[in-house]
C-alpha atoms as a PDB file:
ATOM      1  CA  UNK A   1      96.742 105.344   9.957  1.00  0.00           C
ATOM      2  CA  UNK A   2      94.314 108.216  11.540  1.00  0.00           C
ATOM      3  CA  UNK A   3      95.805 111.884  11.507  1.00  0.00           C
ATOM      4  CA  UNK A   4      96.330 113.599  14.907  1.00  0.00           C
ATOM      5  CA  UNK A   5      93.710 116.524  15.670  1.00  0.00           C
ATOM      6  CA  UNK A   6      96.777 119.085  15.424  1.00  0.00           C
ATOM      7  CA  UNK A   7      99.755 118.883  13.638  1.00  0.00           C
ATOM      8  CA  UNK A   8     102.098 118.776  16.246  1.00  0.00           C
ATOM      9  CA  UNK A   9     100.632 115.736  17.378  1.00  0.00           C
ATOM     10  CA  UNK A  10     103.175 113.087  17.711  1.00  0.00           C
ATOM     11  CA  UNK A  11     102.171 109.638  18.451  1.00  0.00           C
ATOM     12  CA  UNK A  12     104.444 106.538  19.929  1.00  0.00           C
ATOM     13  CA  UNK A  13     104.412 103.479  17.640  1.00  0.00           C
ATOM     14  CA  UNK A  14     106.834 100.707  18.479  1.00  0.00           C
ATOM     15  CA  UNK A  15     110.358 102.019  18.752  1.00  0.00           C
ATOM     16  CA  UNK A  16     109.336 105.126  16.789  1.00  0.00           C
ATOM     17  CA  UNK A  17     107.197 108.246  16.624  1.00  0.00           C
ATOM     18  CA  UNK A  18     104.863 109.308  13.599  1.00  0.00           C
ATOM     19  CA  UNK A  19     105.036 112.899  12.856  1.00  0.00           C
ATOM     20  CA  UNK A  20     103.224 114.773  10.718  1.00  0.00           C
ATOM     21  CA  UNK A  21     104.828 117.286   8.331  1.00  0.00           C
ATOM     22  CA  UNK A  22     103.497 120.625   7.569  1.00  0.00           C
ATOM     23  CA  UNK A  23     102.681 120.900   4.304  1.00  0.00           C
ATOM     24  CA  UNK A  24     102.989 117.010   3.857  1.00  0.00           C
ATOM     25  CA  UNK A  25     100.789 115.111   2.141  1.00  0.00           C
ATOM     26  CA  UNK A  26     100.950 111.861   4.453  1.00  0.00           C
ATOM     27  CA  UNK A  27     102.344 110.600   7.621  1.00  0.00           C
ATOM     28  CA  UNK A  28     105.900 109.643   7.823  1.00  0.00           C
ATOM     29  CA  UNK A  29     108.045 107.661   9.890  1.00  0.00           C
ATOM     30  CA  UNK A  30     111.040 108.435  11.765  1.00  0.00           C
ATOM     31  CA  UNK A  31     113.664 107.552  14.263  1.00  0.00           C
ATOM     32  CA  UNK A  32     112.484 109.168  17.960  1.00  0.00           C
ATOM     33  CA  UNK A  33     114.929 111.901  17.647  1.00  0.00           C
ATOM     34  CA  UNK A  34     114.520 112.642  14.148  1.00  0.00           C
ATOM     35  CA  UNK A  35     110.363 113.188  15.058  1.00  0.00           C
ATOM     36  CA  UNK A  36     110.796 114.767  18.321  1.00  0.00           C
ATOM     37  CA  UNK A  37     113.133 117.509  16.604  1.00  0.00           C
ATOM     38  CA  UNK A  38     110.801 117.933  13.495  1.00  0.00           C
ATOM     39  CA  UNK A  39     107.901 118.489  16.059  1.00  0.00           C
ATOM     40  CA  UNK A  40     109.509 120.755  18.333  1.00  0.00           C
ATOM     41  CA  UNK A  41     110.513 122.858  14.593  1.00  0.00           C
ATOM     42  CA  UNK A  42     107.099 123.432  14.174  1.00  0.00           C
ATOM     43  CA  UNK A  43     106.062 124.053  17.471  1.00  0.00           C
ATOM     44  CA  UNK A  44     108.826 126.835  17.483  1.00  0.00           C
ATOM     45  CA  UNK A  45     106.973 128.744  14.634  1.00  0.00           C
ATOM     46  CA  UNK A  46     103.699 128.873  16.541  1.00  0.00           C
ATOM     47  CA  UNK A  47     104.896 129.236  20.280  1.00  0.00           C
ATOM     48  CA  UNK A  48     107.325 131.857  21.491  1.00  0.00           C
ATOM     49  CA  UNK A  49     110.776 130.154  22.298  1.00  0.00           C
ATOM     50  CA  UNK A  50     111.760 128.666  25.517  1.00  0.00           C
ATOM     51  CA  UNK A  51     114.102 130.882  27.156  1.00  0.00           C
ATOM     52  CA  UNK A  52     117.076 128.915  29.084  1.00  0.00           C
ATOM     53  CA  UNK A  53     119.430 129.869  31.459  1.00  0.00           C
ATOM     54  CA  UNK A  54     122.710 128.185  32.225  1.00  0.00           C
ATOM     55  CA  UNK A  55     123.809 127.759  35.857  1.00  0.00           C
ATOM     56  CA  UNK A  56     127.077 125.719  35.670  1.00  0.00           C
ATOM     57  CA  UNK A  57     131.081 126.283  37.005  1.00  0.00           C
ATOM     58  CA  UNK A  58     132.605 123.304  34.851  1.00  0.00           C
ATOM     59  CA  UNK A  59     133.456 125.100  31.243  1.00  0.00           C
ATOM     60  CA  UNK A  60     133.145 121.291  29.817  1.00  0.00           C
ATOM     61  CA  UNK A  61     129.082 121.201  30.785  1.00  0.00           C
ATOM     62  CA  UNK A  62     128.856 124.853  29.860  1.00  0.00           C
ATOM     63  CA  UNK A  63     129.820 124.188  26.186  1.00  0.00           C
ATOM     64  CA  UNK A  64     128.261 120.973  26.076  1.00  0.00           C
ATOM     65  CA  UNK A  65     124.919 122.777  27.094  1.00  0.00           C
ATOM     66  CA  UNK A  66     125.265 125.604  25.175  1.00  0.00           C
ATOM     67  CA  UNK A  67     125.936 123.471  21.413  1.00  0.00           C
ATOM     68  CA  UNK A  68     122.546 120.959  22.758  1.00  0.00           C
ATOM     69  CA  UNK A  69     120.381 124.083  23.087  1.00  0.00           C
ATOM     70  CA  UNK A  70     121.708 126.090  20.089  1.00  0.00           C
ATOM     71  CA  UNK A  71     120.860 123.070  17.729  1.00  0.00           C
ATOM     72  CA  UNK A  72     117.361 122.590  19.363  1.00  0.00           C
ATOM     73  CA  UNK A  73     114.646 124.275  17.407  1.00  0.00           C
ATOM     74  CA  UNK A  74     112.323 126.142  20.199  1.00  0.00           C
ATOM     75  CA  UNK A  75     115.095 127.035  23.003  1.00  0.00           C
ATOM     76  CA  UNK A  76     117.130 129.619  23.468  1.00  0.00           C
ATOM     77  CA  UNK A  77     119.731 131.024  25.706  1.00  0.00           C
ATOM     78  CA  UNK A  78     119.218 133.738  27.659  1.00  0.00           C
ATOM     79  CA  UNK A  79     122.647 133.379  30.054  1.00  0.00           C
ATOM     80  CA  UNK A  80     125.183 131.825  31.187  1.00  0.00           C
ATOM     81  CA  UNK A  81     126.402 132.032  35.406  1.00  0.00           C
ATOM     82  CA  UNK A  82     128.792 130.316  37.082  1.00  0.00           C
ATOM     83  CA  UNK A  83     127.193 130.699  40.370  1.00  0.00           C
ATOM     84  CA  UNK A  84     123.625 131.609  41.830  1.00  0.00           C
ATOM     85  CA  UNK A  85     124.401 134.305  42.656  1.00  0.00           C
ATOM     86  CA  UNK A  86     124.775 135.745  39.680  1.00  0.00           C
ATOM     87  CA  UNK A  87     121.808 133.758  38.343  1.00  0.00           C
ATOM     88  CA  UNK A  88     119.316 136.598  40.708  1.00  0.00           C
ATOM     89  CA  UNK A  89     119.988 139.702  38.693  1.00  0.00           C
ATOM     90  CA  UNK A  90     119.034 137.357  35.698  1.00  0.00           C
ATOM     91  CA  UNK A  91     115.671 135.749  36.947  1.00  0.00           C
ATOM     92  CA  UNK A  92     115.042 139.159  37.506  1.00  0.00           C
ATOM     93  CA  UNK A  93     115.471 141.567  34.437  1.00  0.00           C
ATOM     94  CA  UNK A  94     114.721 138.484  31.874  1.00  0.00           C
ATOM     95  CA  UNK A  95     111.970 136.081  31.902  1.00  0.00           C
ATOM     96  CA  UNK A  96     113.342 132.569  32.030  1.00  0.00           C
ATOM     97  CA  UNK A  97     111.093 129.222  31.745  1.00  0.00           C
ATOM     98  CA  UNK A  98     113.782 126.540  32.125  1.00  0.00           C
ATOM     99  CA  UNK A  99     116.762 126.450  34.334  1.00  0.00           C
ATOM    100  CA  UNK A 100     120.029 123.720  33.537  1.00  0.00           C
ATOM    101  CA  UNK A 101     121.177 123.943  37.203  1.00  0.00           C
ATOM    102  CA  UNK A 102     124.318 122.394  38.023  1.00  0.00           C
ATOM    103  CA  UNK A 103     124.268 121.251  41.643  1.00  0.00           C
ATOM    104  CA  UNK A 104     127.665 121.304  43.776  1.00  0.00           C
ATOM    105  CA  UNK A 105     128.380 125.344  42.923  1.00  0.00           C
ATOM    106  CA  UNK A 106     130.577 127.404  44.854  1.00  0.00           C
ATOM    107  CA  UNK A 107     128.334 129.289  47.257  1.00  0.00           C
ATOM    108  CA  UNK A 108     124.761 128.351  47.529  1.00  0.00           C
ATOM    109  CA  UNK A 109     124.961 124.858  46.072  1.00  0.00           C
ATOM    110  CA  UNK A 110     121.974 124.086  43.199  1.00  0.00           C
ATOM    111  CA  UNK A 111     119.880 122.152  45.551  1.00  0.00           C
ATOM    112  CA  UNK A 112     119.097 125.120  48.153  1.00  0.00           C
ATOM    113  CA  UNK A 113     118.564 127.945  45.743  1.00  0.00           C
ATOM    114  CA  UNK A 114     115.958 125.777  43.766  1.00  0.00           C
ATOM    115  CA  UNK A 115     113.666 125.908  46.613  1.00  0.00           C
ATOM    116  CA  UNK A 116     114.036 129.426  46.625  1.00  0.00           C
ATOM    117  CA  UNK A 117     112.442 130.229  42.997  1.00  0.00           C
ATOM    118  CA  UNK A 118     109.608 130.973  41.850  1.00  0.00           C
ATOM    119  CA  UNK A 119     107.302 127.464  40.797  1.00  0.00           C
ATOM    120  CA  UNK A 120     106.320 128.967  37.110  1.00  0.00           C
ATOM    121  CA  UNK A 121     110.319 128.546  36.755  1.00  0.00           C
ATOM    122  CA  UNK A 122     111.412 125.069  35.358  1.00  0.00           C
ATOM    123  CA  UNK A 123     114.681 123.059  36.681  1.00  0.00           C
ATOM    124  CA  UNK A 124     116.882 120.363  34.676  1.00  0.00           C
ATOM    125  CA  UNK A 125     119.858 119.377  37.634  1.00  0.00           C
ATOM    126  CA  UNK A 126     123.361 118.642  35.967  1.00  0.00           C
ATOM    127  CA  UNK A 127     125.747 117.088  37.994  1.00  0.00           C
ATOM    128  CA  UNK A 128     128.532 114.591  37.979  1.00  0.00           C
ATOM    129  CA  UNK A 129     127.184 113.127  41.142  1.00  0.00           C
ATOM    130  CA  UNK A 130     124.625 110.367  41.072  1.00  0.00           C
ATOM    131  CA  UNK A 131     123.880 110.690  44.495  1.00  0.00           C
ATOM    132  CA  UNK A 132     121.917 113.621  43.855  1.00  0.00           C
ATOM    133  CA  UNK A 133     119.290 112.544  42.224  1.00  0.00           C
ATOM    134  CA  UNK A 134     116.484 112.073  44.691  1.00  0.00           C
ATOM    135  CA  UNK A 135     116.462 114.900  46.537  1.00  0.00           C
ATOM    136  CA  UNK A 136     116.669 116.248  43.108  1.00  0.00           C
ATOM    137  CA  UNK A 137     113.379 114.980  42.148  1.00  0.00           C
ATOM    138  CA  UNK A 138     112.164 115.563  45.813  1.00  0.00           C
ATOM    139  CA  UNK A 139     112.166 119.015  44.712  1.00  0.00           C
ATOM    140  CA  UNK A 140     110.143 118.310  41.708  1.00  0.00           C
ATOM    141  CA  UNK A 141     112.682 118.966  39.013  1.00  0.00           C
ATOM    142  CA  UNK A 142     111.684 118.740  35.483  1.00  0.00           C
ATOM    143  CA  UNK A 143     114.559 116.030  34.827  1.00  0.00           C
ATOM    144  CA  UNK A 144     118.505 114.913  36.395  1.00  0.00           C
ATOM    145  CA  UNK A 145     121.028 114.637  33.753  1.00  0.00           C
ATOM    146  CA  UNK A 146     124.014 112.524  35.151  1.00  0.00           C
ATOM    147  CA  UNK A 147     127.220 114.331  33.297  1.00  0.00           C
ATOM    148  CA  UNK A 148     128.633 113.472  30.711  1.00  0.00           C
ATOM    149  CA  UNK A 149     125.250 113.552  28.787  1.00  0.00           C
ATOM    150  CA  UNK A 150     124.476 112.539  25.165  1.00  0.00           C
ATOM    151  CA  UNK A 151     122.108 114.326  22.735  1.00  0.00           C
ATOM    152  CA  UNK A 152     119.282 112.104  23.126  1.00  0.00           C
ATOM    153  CA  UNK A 153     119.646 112.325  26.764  1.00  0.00           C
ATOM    154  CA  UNK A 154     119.093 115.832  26.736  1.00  0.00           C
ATOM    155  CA  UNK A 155     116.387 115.798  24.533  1.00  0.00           C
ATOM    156  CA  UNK A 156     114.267 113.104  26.454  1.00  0.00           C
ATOM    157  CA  UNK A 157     114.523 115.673  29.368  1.00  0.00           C
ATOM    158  CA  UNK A 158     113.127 118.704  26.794  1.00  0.00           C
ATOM    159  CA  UNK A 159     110.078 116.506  25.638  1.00  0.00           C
ATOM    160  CA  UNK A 160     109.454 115.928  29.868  1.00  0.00           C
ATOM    161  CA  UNK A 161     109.657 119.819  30.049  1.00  0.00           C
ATOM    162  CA  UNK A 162     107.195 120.199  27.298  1.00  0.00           C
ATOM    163  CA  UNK A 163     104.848 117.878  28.709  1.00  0.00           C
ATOM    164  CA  UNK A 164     104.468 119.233  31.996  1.00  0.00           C
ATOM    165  CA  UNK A 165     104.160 122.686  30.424  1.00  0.00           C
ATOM    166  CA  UNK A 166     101.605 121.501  28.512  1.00  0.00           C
ATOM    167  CA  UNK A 167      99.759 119.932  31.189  1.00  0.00           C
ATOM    168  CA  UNK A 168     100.406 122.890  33.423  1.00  0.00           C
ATOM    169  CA  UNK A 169      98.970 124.741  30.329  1.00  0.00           C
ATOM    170  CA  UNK A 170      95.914 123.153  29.128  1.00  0.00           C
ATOM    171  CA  UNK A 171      94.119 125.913  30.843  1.00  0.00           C
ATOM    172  CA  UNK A 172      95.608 128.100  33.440  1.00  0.00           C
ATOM    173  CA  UNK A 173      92.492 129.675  33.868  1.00  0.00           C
ATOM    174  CA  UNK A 174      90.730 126.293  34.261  1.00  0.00           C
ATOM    175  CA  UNK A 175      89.876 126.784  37.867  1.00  0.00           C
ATOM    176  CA  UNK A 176      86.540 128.607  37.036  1.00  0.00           C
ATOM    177  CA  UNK A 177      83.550 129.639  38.828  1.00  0.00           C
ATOM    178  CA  UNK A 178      79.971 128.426  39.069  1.00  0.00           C
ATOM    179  CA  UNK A 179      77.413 129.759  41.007  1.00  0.00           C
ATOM    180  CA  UNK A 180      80.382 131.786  42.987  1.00  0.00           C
ATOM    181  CA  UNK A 181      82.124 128.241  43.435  1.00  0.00           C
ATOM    182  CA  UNK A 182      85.194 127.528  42.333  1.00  0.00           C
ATOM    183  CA  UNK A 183      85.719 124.376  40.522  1.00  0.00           C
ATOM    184  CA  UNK A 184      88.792 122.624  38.298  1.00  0.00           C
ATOM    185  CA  UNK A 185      87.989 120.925  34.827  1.00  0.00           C
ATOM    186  CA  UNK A 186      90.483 117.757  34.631  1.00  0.00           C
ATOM    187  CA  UNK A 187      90.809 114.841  32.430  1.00  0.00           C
ATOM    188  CA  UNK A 188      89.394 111.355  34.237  1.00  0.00           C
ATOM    189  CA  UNK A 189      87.798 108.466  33.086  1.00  0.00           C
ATOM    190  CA  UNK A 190      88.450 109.478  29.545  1.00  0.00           C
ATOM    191  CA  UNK A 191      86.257 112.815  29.581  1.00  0.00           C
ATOM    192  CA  UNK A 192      86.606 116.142  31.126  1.00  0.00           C
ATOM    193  CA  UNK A 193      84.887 116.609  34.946  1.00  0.00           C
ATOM    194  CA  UNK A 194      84.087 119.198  36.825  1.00  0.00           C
ATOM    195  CA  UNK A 195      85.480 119.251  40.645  1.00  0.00           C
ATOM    196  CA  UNK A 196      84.525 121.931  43.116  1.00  0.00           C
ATOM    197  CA  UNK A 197      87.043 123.138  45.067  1.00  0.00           C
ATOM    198  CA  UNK A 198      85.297 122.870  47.960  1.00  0.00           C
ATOM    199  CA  UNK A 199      85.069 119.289  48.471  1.00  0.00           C
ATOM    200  CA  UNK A 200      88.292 118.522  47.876  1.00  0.00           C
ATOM    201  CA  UNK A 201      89.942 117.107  50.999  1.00  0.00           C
ATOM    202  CA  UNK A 202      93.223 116.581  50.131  1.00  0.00           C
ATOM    203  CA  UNK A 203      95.241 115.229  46.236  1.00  0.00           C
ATOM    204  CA  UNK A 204      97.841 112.558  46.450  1.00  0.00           C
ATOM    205  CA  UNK A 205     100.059 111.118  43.802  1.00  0.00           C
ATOM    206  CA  UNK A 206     100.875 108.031  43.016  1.00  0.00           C
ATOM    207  CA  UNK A 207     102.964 106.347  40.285  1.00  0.00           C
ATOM    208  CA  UNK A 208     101.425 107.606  36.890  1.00  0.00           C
ATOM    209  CA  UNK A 209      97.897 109.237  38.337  1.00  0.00           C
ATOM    210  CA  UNK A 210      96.458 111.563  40.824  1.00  0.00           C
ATOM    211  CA  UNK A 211      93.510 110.511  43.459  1.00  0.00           C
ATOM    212  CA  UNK A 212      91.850 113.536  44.265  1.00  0.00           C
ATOM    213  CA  UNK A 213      90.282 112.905  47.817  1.00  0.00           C
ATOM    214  CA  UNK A 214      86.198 114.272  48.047  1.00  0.00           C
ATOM    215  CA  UNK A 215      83.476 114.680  50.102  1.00  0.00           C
ATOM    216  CA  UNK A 216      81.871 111.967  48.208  1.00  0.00           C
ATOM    217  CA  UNK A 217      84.544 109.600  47.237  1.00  0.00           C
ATOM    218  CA  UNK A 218      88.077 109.441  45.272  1.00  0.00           C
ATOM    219  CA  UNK A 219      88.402 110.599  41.757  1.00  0.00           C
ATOM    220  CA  UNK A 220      91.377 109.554  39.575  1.00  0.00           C
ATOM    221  CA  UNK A 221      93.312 112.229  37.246  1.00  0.00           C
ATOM    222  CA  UNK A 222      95.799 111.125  34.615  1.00  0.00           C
ATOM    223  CA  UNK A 223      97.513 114.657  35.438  1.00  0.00           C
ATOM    224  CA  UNK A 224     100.845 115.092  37.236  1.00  0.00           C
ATOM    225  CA  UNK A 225     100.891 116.584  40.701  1.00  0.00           C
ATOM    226  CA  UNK A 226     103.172 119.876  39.683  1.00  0.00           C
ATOM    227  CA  UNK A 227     100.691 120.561  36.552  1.00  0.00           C
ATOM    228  CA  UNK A 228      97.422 120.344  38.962  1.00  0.00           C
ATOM    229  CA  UNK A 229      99.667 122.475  41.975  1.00  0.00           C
ATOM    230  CA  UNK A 230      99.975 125.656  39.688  1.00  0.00           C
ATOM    231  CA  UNK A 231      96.103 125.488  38.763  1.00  0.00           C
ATOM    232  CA  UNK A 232      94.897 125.762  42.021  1.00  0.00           C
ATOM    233  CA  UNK A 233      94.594 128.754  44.616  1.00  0.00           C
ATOM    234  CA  UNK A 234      97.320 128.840  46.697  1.00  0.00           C
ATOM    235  CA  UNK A 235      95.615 130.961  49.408  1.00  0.00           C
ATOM    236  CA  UNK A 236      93.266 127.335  49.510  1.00  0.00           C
ATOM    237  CA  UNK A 237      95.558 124.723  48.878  1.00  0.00           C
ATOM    238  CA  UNK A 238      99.245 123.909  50.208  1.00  0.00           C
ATOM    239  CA  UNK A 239     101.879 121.437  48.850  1.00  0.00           C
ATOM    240  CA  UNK A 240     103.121 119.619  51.800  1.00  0.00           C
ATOM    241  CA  UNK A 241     105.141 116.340  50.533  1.00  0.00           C
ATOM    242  CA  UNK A 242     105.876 115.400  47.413  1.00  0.00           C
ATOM    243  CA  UNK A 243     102.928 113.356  47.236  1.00  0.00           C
ATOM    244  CA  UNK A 244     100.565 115.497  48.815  1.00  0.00           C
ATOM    245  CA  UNK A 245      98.543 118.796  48.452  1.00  0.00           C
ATOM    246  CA  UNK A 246      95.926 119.629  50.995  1.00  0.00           C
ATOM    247  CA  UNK A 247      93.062 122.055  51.248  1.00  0.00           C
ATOM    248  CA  UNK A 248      94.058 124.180  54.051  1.00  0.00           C
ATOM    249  CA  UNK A 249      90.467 124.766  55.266  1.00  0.00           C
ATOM    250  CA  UNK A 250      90.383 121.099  55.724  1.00  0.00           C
ATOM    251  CA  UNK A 251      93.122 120.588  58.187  1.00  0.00           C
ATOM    252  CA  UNK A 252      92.316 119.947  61.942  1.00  0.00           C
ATOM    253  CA  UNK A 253      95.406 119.545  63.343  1.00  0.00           C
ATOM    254  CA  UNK A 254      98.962 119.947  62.582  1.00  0.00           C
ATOM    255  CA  UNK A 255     102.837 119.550  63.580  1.00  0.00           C
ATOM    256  CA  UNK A 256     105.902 119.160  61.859  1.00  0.00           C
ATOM    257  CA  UNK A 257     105.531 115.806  60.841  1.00  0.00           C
ATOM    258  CA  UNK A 258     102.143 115.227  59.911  1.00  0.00           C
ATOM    259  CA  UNK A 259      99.085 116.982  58.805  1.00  0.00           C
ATOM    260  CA  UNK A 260      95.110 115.690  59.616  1.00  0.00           C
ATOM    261  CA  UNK A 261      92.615 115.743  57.132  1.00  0.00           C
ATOM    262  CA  UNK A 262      89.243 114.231  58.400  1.00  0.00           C
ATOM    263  CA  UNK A 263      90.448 110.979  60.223  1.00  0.00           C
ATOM    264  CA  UNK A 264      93.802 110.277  57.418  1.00  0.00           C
ATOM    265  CA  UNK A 265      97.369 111.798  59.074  1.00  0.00           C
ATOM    266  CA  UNK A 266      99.494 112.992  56.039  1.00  0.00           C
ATOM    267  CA  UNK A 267     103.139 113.232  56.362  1.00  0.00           C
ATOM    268  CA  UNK A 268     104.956 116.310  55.826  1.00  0.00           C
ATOM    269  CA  UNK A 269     108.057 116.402  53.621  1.00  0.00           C
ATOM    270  CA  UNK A 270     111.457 117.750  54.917  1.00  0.00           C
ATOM    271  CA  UNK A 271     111.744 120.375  52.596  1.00  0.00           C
ATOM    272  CA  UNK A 272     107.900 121.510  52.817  1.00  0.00           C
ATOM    273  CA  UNK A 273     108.042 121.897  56.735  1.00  0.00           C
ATOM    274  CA  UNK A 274     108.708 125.646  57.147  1.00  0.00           C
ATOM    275  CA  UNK A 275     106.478 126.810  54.563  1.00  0.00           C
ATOM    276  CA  UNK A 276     103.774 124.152  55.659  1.00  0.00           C
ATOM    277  CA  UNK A 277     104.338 125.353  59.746  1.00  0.00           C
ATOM    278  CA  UNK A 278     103.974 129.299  58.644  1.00  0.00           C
ATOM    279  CA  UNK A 279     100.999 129.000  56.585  1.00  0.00           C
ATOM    280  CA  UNK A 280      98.682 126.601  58.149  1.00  0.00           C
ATOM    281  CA  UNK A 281      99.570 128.452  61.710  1.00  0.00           C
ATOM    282  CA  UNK A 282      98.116 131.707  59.841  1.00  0.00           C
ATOM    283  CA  UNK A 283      95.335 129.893  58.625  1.00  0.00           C
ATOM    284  CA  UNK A 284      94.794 128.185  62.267  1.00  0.00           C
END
């Protein structure tokens, strides 16, 4: 069996993962959890930890939450609040990478101050209400943990926060410049290429891939839409549906509903339409 190029590498095979050991002098084999956890160990003495913050009323999720991340190597609590709005003062005197956000809260409810923070800010929704799960991932949450959660539940969700930091971190600084233009180095077609910035039209998602539209054709990108939304310039591109990001120098007409691109209307999500309306009128 080939080694990984690092040794945090962690590969799928069958029901389980291999993981390789530091210090070990071959591969070994373990249950998912079992690898997942030993990865994430070493991780933790390379990378600084990932700082969590609690947002939760019901004392049962609270302590649940609070034994799942002390006996996960690589997070660590920052806070506990029972409400947003004592979740503000937080976010703002601590840095915080990943939220546990329960949803129905007295006050703001979960759902309307998510849209509020910043996007470098990762969310995990709680909630005892199934319901709430697509509007949950309509706002491009990390994960939506249905309560009560087990242990391996919880951890699934912390290897989908990894990977999109990862991805969102292969190279913030990735969006380079050549000859004064701009350009993004992404992963397609099994090698790295170069796309200028400039003749992108507009990016959509689909199920597991990205088509970035071009002046001279469609390029696919195994990369997922929130990772390849924090690399670009936001003064150049705007996020206007879940599935969508458009250059905003490429827009010819606009209204709440839909957005034009060349000759291709693009809808424009429900939560996206004020922010979508303000910035493409200053950029009209």
């Amino acid at each position: 069996m080939k080694k990984a190029r690092m040794a945090s590498d962690c590969a799928t095979y069958g029901g389980d993962f291999t993981c390789f050991i530091p210090g070990a002098t071959s591969w070994n084999l373990f249950p998912k959890r079992t690898a997942f956890l030993c990865c994430l160990k070493f991780v933790s003495m390379l990378h600084e930890p990932i700082q969590c913050l609690i947002v939760e009323d019901e004392e049962d999720a609270v302590t649940l939450l609070r034994r799942f991340i002390g006996q996960t190597p690589q997070l660590e609590l920052v806070d506990v609040c029972r409400d947003t709005g004592a979740a503000d003062p937080i976010l703002q005197a601590r840095r915080v990478d990943l939220v546990f956000l329960d949803i129905n809260l007295p006050g703001k409810s979960g759902i309307e101050w998510k849209r509020g923070l910043p996007e470098k800010i990762q969310v995990i929704f709680t909630t005892a209400d199934s319901s709430f799960g697509a509007e949950g991932f309509n706002l491009d949450a990390v994960d939506y943990l249905l309560k009560p959660f087990s242990y391996d539940r919880f951890l699934r969700s912390i290897e989908r926060f990894r990977r999109i930091s990862a991805s969102s971190n292969l190279d913030a600084s990735s969006t380079l410049k050549q000859e004064g233009r701009p350009f993004l180095m992404v992963r397609a077609e099994r090698m790295l290429q170069k796309i200028f910035l400039d003749e992108v039209l507009y990016i959509e998602a689909k199920r597991n891939h990205l088509l970035f539209y071009l002046d001279e054709g469609i390029l696919k990108v195994y990369q997922p839409i929130r990772a390849i939304e924090a690399r670009l310039p936001p003064s150049f591109f705007l996020r206007i549906h879940r599935s969508f990001i458009v250059a905003t120098g490429r827009v010819r007409a606009f209204s709440s509903a839909y957005v034009q691109v060349a000759n291709v209307r693009l809808p424009v999500g429900r939560s996206y339409q004020a922010s979508a309306q303000q910035i493409l009128s200053r950029h009209g």
